[in-house]
N, C-alpha and C. Protein backbone atom coordinates (compact mmCIF):
# COMPACT_ATOMS: atom_id res chain seq x y z
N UNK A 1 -13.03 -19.82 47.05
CA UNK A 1 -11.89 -18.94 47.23
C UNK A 1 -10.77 -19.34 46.28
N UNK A 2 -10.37 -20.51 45.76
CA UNK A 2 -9.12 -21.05 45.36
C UNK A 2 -9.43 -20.78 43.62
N UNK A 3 -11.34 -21.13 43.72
CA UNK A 3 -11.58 -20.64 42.16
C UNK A 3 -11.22 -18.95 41.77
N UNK A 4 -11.41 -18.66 42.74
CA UNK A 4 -11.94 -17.25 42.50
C UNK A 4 -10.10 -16.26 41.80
N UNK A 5 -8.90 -17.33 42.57
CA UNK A 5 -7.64 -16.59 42.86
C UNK A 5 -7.25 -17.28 41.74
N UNK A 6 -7.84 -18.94 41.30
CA UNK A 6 -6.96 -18.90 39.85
C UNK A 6 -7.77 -18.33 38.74
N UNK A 7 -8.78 -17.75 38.81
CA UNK A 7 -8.93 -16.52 37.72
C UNK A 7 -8.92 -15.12 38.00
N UNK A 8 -8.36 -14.61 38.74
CA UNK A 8 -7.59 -13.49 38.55
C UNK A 8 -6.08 -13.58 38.18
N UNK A 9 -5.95 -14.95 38.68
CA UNK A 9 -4.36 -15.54 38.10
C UNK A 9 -4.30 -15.89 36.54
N UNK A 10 -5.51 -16.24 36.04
CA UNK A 10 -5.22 -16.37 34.67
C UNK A 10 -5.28 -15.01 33.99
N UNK A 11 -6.42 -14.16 34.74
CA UNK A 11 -6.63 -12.70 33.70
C UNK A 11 -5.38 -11.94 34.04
N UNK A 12 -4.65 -11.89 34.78
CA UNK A 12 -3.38 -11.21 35.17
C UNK A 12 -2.33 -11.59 34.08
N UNK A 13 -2.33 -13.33 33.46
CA UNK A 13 -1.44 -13.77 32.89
C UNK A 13 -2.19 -13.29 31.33
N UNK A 14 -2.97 -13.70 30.86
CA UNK A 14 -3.56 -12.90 29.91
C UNK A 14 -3.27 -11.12 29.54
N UNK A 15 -3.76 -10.38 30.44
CA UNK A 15 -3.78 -9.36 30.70
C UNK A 15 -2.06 -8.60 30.22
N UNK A 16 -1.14 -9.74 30.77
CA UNK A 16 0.06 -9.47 30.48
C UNK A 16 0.47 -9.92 28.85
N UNK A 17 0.24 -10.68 28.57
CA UNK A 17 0.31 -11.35 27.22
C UNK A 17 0.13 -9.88 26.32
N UNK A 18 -1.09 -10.12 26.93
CA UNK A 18 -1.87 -8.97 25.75
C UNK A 18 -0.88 -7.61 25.89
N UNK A 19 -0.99 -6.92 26.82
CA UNK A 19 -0.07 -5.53 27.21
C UNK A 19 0.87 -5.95 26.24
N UNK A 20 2.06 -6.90 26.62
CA UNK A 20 3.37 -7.26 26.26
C UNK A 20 3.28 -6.91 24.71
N UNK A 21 2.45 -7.88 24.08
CA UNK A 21 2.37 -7.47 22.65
C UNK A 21 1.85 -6.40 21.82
N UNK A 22 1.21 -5.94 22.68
CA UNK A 22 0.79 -4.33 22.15
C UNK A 22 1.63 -3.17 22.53
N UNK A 23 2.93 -3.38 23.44
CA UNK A 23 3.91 -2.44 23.59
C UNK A 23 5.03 -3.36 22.48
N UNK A 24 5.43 -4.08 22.30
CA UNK A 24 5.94 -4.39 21.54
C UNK A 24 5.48 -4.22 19.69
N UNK A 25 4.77 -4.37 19.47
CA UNK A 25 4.13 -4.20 18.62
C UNK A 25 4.13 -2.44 18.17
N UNK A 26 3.98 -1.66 18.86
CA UNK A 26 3.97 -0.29 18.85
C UNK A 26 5.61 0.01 18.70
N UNK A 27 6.59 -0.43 19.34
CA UNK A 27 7.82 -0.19 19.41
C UNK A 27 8.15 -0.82 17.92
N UNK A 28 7.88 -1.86 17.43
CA UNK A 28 7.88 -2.18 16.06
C UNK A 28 7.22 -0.75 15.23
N UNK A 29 6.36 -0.52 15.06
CA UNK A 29 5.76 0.45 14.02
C UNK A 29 6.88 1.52 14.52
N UNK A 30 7.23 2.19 15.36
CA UNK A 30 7.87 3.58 15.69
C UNK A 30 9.06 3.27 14.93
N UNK A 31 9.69 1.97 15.12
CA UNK A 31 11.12 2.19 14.10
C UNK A 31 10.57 1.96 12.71
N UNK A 32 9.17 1.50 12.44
CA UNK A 32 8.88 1.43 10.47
C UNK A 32 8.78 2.98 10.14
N UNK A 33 8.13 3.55 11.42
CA UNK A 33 7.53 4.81 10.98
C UNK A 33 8.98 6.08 10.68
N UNK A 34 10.08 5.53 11.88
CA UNK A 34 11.33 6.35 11.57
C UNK A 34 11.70 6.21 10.68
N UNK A 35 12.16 4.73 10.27
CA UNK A 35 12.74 4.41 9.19
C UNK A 35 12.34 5.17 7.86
N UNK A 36 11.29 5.16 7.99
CA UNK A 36 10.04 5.62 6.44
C UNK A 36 10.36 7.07 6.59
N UNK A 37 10.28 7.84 7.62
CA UNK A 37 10.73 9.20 7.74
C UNK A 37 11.98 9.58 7.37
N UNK A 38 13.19 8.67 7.53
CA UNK A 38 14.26 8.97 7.20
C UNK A 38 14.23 8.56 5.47
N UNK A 39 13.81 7.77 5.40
CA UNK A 39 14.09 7.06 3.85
C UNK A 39 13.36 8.68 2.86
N UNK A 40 12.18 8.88 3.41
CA UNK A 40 11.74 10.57 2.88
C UNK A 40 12.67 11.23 2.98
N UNK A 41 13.20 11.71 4.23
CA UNK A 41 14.27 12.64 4.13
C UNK A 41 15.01 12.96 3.32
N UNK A 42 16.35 11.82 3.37
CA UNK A 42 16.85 11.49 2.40
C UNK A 42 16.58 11.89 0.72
N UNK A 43 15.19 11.43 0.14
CA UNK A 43 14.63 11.45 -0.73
C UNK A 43 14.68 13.13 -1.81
N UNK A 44 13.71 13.48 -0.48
CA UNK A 44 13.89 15.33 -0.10
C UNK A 44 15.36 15.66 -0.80
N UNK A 45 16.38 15.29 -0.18
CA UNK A 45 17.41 15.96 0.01
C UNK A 45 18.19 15.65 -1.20
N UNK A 46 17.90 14.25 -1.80
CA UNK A 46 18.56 14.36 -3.15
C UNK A 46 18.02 14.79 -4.10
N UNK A 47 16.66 14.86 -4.37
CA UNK A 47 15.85 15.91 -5.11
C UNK A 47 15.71 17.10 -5.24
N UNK A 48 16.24 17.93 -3.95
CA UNK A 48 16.61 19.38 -3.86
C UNK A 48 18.06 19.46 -4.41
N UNK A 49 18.79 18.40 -4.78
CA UNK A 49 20.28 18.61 -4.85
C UNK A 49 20.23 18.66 -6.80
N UNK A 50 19.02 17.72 -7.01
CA UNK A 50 18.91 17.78 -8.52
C UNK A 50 18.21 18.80 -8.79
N UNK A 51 17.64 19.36 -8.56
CA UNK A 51 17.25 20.94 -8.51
C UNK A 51 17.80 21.91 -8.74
N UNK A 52 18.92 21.68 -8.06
CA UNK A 52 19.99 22.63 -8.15
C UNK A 52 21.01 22.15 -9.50
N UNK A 53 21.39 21.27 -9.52
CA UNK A 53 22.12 20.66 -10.74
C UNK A 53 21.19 21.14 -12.06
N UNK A 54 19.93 21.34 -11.94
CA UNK A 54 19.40 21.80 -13.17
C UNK A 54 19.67 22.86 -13.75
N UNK A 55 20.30 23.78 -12.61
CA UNK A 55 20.83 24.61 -13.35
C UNK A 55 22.23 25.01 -13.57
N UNK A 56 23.01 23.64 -14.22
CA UNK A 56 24.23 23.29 -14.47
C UNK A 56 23.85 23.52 -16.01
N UNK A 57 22.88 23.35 -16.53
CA UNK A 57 22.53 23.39 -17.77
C UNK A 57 21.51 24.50 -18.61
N UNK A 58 20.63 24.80 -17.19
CA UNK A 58 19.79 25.92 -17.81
C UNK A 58 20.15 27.29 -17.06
N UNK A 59 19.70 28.36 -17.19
CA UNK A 59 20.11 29.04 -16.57
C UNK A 59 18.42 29.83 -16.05
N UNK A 60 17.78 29.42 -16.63
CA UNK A 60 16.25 29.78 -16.05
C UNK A 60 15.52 28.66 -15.65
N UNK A 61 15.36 28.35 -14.58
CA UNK A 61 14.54 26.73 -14.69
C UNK A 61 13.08 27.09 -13.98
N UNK A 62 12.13 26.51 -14.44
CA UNK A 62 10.24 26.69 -14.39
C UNK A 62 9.72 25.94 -13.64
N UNK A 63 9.02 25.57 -12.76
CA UNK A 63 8.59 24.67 -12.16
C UNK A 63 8.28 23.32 -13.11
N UNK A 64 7.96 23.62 -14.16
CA UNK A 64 7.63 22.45 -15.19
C UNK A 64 9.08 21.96 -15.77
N UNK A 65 9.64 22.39 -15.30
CA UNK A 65 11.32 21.52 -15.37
C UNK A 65 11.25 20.89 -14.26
N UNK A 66 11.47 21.21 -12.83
CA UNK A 66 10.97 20.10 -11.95
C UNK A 66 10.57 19.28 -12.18
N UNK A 67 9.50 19.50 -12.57
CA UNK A 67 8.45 18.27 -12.34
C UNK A 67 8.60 17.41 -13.23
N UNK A 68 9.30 17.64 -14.83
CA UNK A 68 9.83 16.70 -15.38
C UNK A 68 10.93 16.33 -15.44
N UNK A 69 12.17 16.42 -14.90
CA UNK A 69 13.32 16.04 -14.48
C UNK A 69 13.12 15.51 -13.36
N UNK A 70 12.71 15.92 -12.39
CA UNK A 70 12.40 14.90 -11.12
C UNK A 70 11.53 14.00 -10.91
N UNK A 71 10.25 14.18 -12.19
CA UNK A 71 9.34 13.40 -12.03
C UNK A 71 8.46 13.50 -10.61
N UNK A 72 8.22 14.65 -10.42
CA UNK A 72 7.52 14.87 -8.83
C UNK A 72 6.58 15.45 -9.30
N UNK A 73 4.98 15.89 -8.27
CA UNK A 73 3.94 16.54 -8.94
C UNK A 73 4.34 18.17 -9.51
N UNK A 74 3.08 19.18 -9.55
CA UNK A 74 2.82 20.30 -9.49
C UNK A 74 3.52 21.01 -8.14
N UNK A 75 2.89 20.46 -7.38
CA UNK A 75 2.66 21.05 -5.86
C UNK A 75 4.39 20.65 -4.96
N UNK A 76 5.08 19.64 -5.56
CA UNK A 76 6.33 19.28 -5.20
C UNK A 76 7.64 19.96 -5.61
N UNK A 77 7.30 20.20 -6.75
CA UNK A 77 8.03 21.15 -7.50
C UNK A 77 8.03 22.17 -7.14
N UNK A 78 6.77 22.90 -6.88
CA UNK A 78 6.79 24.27 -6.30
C UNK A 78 7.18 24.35 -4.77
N UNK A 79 6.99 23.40 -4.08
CA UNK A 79 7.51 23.39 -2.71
C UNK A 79 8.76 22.99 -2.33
N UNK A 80 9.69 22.45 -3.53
CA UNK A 80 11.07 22.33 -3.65
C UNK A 80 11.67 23.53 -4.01
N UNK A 81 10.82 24.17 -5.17
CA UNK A 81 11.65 25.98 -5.29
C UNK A 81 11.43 26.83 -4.41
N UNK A 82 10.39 26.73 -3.63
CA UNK A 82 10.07 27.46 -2.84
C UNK A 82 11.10 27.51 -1.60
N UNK A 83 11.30 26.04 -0.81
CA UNK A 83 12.37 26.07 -0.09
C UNK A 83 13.03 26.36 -0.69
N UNK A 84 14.32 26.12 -1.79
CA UNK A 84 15.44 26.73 -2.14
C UNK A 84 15.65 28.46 -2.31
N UNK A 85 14.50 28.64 -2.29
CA UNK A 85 14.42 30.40 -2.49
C UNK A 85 14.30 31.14 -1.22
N UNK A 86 13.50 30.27 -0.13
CA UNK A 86 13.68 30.62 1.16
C UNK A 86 15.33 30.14 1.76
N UNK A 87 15.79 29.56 1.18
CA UNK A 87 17.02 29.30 1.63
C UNK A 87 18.28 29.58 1.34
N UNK A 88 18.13 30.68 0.37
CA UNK A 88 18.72 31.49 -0.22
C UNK A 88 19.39 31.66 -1.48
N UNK A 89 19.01 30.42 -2.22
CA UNK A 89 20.02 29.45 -3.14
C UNK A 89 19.57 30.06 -4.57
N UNK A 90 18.25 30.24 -4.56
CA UNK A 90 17.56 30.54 -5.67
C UNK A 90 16.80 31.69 -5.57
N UNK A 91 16.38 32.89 -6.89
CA UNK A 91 15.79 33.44 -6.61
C UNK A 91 14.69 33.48 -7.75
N UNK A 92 13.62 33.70 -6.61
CA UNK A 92 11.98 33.76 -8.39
C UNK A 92 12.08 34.91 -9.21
N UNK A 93 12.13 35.29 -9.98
CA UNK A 93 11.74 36.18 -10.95
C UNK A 93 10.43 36.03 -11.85
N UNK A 94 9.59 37.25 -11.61
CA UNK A 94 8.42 37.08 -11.72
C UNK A 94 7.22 36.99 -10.53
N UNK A 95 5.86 37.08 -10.67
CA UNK A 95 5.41 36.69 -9.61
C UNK A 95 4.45 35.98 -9.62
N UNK A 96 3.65 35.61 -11.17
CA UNK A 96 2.69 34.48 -10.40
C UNK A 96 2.45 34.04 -11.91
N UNK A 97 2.01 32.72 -11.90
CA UNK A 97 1.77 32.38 -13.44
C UNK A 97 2.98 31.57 -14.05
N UNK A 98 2.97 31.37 -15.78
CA UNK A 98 3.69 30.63 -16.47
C UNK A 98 5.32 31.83 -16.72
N UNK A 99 5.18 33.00 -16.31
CA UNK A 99 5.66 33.94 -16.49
C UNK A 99 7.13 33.36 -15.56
N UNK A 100 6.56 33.01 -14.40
CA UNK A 100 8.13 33.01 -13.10
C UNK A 100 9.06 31.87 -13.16
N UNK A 101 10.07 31.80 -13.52
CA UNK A 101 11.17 31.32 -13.48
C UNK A 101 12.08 31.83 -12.06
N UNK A 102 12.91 30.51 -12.05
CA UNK A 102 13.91 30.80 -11.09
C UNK A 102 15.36 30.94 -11.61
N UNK A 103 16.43 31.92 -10.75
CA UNK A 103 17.99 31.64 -11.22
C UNK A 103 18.61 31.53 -10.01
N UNK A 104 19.97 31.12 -9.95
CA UNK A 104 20.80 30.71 -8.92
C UNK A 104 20.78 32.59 -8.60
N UNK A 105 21.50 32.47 -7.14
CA UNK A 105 21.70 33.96 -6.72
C UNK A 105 23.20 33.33 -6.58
């Protein structure tokens, strides 16, 4: 009987160990994972702002201006004009191809 109660007394103390550090451990990653989300955000938001500054200088800007002024891919570039055009800032001219450029509205 006395064996039997100090090992459920040890797996209880174990049992807790373990839990403890795997909720802790998880509460660690959720603030790396915010953090990393915000640090993107951020990122986002000053890259859409140079976007817009591009056309302080040009007055037609191409997705291949993006992508070399910001240094972001194909697919980043176009999903940065794309929001700004859904957001009212910019508009496409043109509709598909090397042809479409954007201008401020």
């Amino acid at each position: 009987m006395g064996l039997e109660i100090f090992l459920i007394l040890v797996a209880g103390i174990v049992f807790g160990i373990w839990a403890g550090r795997r909720v802790k451990g998880g509460a660690v990653l959720r603030v790396k994972e915010k953090s990393i989300i915000e640090k993107q955000a951020r990122e986002k938001s000053a890259n859409l702002e140079k976007v817009i500054r591009l056309f302080d200088t040009k007055k037609e800007v191409r997705n291949n201006d993006v992508e070399k002024e910001i240094k972001v891919s194909d697919a980043t570039a176009t999903r940065y004009l794309s929001e700004l055009e859904s957001s009212g800032k910019i508009k496409q001219v043109g509709d598909v191809g090397q042809g479409v450029y954007y201008v401020l509205k």
